[in-house]
C-alpha atoms as a PDB file:
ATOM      1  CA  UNK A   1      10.824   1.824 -32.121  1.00  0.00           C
ATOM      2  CA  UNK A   2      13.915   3.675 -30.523  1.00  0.00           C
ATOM      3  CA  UNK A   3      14.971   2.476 -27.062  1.00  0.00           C
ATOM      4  CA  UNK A   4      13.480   5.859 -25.746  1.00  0.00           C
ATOM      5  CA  UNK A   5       9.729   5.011 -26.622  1.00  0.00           C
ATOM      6  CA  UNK A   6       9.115   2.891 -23.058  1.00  0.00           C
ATOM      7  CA  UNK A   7       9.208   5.098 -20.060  1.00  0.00           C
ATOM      8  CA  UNK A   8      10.524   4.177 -16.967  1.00  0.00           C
ATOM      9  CA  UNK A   9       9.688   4.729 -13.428  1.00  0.00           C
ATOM     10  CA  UNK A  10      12.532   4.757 -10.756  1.00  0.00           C
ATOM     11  CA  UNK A  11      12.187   5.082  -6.810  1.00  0.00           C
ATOM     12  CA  UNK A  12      15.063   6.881  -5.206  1.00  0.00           C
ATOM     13  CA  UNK A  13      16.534   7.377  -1.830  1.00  0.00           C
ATOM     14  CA  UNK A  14      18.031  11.222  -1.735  1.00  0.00           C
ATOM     15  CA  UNK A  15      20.150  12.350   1.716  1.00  0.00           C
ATOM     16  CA  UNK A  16      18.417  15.699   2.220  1.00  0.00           C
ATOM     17  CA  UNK A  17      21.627  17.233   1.729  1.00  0.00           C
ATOM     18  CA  UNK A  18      21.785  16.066  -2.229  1.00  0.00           C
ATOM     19  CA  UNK A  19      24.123  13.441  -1.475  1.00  0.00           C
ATOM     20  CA  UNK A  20      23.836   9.780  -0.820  1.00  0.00           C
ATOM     21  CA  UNK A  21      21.333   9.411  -4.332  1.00  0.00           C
ATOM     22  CA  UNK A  22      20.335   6.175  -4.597  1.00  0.00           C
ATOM     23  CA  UNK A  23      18.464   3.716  -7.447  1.00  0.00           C
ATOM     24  CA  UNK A  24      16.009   1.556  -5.132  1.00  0.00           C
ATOM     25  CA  UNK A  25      13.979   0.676  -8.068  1.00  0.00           C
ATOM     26  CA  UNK A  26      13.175   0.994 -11.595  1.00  0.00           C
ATOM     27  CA  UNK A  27      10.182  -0.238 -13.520  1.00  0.00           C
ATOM     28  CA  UNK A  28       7.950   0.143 -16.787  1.00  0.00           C
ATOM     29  CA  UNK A  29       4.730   1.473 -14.448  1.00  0.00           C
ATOM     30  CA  UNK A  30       4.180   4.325 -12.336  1.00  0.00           C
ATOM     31  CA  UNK A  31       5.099   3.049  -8.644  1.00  0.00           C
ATOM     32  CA  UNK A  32       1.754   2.975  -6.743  1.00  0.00           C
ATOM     33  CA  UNK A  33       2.138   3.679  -3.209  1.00  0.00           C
ATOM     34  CA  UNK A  34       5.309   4.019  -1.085  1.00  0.00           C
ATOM     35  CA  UNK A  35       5.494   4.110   2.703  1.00  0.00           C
ATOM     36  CA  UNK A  36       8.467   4.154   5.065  1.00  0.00           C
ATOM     37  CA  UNK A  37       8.522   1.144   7.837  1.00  0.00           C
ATOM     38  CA  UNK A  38       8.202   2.137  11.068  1.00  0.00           C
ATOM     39  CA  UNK A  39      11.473   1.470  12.328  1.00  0.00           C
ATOM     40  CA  UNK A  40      13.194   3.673   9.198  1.00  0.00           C
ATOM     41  CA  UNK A  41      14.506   0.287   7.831  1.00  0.00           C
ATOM     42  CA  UNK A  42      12.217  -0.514   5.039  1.00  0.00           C
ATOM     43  CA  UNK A  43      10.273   1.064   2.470  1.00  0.00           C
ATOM     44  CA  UNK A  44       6.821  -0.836   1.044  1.00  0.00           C
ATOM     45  CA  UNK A  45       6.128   0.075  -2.238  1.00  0.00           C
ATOM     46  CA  UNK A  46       4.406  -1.315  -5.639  1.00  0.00           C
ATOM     47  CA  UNK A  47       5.915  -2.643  -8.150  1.00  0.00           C
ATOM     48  CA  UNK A  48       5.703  -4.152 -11.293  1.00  0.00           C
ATOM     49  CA  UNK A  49       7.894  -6.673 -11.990  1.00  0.00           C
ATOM     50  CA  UNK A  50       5.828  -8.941 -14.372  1.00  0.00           C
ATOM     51  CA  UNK A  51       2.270  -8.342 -15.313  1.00  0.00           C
ATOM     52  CA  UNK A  52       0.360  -7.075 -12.419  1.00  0.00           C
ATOM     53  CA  UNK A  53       1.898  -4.871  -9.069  1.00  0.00           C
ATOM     54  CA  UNK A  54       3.443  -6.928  -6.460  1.00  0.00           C
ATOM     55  CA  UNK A  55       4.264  -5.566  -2.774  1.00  0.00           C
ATOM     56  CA  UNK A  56       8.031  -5.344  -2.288  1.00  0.00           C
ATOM     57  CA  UNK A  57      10.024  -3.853   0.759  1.00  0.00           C
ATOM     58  CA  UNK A  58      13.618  -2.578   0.170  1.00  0.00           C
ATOM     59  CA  UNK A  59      16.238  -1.565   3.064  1.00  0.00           C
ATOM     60  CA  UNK A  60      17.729   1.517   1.545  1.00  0.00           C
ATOM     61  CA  UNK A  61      21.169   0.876   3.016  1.00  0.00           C
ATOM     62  CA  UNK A  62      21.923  -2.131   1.611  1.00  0.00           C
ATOM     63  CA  UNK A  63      19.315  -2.839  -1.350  1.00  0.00           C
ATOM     64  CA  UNK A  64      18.190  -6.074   0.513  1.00  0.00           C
ATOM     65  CA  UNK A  65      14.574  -6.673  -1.403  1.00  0.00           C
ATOM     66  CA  UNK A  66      11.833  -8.315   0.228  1.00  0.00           C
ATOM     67  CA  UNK A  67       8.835  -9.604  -2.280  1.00  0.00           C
ATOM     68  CA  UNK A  68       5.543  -9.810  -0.437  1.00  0.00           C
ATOM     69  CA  UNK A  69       2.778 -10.422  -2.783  1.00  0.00           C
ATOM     70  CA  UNK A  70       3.433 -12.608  -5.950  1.00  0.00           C
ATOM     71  CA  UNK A  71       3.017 -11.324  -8.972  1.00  0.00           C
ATOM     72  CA  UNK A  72      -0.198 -12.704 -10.888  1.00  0.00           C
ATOM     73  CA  UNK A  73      -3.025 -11.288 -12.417  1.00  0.00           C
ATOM     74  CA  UNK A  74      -3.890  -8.798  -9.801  1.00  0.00           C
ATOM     75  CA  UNK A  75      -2.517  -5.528  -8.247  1.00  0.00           C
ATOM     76  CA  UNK A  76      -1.612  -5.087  -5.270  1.00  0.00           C
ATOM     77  CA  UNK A  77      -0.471  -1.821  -3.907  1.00  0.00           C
ATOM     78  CA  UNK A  78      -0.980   1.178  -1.831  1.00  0.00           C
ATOM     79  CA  UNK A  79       1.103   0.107   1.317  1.00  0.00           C
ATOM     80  CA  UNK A  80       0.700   1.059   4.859  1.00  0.00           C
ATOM     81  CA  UNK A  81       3.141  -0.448   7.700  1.00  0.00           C
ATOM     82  CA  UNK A  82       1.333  -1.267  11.116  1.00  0.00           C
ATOM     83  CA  UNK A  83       3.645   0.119  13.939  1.00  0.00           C
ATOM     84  CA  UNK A  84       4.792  -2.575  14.829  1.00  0.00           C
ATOM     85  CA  UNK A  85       6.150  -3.487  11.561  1.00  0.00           C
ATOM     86  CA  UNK A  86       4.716  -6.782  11.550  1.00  0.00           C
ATOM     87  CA  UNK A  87       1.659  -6.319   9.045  1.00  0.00           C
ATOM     88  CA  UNK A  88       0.805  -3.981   5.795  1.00  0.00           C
ATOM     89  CA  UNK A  89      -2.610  -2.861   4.658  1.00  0.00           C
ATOM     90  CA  UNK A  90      -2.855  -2.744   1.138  1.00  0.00           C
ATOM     91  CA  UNK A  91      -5.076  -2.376  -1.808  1.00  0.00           C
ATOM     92  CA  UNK A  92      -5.629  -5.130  -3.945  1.00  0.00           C
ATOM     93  CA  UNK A  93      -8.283  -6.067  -6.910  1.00  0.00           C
ATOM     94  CA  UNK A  94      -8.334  -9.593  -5.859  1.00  0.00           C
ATOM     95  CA  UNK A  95     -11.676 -10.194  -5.451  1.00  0.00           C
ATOM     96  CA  UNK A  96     -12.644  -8.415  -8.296  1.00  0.00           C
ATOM     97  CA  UNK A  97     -13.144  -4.614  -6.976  1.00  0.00           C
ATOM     98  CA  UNK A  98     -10.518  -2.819  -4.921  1.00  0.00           C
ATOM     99  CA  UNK A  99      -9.846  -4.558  -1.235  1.00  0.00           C
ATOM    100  CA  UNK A 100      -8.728  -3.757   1.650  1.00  0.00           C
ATOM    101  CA  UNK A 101      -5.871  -6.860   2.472  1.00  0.00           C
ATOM    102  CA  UNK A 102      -3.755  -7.300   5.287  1.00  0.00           C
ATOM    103  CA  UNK A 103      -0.436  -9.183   4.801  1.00  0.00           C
ATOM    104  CA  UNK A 104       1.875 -10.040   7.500  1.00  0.00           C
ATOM    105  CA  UNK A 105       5.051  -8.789   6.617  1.00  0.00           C
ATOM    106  CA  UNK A 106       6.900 -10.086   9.651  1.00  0.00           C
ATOM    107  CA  UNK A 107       6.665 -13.685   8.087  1.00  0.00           C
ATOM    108  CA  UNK A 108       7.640 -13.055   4.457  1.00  0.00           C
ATOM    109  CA  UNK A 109      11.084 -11.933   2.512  1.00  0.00           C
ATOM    110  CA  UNK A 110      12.807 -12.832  -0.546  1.00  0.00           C
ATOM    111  CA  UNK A 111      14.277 -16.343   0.729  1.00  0.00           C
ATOM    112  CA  UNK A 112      10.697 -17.444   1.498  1.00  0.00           C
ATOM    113  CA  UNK A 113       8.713 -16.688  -1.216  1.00  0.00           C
ATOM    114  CA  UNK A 114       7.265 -19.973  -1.983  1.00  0.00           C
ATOM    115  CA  UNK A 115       5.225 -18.685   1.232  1.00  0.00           C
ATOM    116  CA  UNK A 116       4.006 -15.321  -0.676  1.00  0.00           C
ATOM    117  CA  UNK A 117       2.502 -18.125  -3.466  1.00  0.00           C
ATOM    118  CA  UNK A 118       0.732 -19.894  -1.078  1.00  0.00           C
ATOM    119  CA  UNK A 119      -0.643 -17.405   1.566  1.00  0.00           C
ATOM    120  CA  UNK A 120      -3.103 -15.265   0.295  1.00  0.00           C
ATOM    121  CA  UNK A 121      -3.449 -11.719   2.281  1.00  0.00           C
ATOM    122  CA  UNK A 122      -6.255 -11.211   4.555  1.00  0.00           C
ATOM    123  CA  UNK A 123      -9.165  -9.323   2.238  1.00  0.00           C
ATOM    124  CA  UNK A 124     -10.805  -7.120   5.572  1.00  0.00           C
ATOM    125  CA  UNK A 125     -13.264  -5.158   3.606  1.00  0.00           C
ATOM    126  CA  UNK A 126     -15.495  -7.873   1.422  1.00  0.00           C
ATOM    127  CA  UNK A 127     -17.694  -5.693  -0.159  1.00  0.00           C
ATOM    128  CA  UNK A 128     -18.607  -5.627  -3.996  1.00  0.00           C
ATOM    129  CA  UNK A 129     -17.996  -1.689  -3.983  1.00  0.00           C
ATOM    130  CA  UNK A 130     -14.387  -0.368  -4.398  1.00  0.00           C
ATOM    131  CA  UNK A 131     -12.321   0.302  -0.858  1.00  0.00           C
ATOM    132  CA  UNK A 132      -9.163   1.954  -1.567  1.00  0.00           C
ATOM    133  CA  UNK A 133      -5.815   3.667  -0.224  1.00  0.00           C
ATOM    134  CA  UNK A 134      -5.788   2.525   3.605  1.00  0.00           C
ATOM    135  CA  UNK A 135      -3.747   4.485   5.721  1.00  0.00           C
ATOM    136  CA  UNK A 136      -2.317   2.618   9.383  1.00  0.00           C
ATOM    137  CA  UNK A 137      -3.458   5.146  12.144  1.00  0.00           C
ATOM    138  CA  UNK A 138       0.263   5.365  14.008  1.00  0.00           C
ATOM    139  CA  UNK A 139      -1.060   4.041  17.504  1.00  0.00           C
ATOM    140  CA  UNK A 140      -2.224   0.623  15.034  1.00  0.00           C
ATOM    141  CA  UNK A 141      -5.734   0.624  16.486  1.00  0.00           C
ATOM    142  CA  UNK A 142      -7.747   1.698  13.244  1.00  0.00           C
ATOM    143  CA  UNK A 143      -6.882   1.816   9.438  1.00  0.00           C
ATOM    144  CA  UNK A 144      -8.619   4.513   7.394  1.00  0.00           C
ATOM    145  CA  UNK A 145      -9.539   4.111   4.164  1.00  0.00           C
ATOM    146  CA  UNK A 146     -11.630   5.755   1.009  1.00  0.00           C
ATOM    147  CA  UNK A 147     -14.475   3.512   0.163  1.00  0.00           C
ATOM    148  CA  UNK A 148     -17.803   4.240  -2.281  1.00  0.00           C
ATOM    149  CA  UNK A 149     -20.399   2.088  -0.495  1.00  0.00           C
ATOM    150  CA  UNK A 150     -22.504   5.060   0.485  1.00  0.00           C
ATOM    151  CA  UNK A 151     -22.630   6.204  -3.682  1.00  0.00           C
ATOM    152  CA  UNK A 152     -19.659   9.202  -3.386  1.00  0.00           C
ATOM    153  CA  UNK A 153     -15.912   8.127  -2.007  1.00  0.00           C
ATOM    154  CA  UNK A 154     -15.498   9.086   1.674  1.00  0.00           C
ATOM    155  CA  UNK A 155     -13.263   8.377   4.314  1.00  0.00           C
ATOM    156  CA  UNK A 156     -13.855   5.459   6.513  1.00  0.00           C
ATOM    157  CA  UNK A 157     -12.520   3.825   9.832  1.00  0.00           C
ATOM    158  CA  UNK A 158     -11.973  -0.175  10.481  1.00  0.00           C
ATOM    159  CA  UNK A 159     -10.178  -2.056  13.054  1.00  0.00           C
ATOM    160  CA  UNK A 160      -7.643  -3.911  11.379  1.00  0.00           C
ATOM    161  CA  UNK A 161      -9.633  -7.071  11.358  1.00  0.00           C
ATOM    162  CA  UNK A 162     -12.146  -5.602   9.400  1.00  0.00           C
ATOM    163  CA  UNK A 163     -14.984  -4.837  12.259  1.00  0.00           C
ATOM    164  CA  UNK A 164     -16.368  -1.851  13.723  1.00  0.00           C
ATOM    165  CA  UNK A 165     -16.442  -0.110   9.874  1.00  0.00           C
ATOM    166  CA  UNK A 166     -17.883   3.708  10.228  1.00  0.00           C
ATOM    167  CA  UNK A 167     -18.356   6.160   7.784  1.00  0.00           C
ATOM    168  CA  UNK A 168     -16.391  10.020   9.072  1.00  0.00           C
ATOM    169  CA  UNK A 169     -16.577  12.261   5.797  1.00  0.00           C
ATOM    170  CA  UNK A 170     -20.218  13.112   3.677  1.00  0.00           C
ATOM    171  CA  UNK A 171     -18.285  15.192   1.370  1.00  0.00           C
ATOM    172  CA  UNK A 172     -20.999  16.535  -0.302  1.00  0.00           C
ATOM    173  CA  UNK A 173     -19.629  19.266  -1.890  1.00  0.00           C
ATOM    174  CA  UNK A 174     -17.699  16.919  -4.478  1.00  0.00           C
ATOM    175  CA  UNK A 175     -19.642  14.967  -7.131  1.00  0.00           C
ATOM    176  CA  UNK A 176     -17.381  12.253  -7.277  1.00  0.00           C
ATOM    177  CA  UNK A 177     -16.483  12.392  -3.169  1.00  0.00           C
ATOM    178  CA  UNK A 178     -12.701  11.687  -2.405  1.00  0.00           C
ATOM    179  CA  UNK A 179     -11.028  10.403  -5.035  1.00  0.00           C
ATOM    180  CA  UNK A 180      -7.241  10.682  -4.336  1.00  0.00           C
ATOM    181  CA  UNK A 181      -5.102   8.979  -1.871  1.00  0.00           C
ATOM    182  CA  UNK A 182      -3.220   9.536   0.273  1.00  0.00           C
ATOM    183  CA  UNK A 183      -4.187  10.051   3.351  1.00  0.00           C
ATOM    184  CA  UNK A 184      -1.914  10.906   6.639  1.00  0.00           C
ATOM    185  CA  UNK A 185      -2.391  10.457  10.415  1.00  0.00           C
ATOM    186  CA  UNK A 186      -1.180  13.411  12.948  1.00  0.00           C
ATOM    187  CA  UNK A 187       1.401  11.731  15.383  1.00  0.00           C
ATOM    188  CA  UNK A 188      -0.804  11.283  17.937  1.00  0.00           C
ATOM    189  CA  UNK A 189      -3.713   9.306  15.878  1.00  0.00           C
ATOM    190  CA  UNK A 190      -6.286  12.017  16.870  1.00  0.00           C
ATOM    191  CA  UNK A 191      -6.541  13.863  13.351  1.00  0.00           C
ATOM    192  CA  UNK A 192      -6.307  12.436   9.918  1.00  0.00           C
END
């Protein structure tokens, strides 16, 4: 075949002006999930450098690439900074079914990542039904995310060490419940 039968994805930086375009990342998958850091600095995403999505963070000023999840037989992806920067929930198939993980991205970046082989994320959901698309409430107290453990996807609630788990959609009203991420916090943390 012609060198125009793969498709590519690419993630881009863009200064709202038009200027300032920048190549952050180009693979042969669609990029699944991408979420600014707190602090502006770094952008989570998933990517799919070898077989499976991996967790990366890139600084957009000076391409510095951070690899948080190694790159196995699983995906990982989804992102959602805490904000404080120091952890990111994600979706993962780990355990079989879609997760809820927690890896502390404070601790990992591209010099260390004989640590990303050896430290597995936290899985916070451990369920055999699929959890998926977490979103970081911005005040860090509660991570929402879609799960189908009452037969339909809804929206649920979790601390972020997995306890205090509470159902707060019965969207009956769609066969299938909610089925497409993602999912945003007001400012404040009051609304999602």
């Amino acid at each position: 075949g012609s060198q125009f039968d793969r498709r590519c994805y690419a993630l881009y930086s863009i200064a709202l002006d038009g200027s300032d375009v920048r190549l952050l990342s180009m693979q042969p998958r669609p990029i699944a999930g991408i979420d600014w850091g707190p602090t502006a600095r770094k952008i989570a995403y998933a990517d799919s450098w070898g077989p499976a999505l991996s967790l990366w963070a890139v600084e957009p000023n000076d391409l510095d690439l951070d690899w948080f999840t190694t790159r196995d037989i699983w995906d990982d992806s989804y992102p959602s900074w805490s904000p404080d920067g120091r952890r990111i929930a994600m979706m993962s198939n780990r355990a079989g079914n879609d997760e809820i993980h927690i890896v502390e991205a404070a601790e990992l970046d591209a010099d260390r990542v004989d640590y990303a082989k050896t430290h597995d994320p936290t899985n916070i959901t451990h369920t055999p039904v699929d959890e998926r698309w977490p979103a970081w409430s911005p005040v860090g107290d509660v991570i929402a995310f879609v799960s189908d453990r009452s037969g339909t996807f809804q929206i649920h609630l979790t601390d972020p060490n997995g306890a205090n788990v509470r159902q707060i959609t019965h969207a009956r009203d769609f066969p299938d419940g909610i089925t497409r991420p993602p999912m945003a916090w007001s400012p404040d943390g009051r609304t999602l």
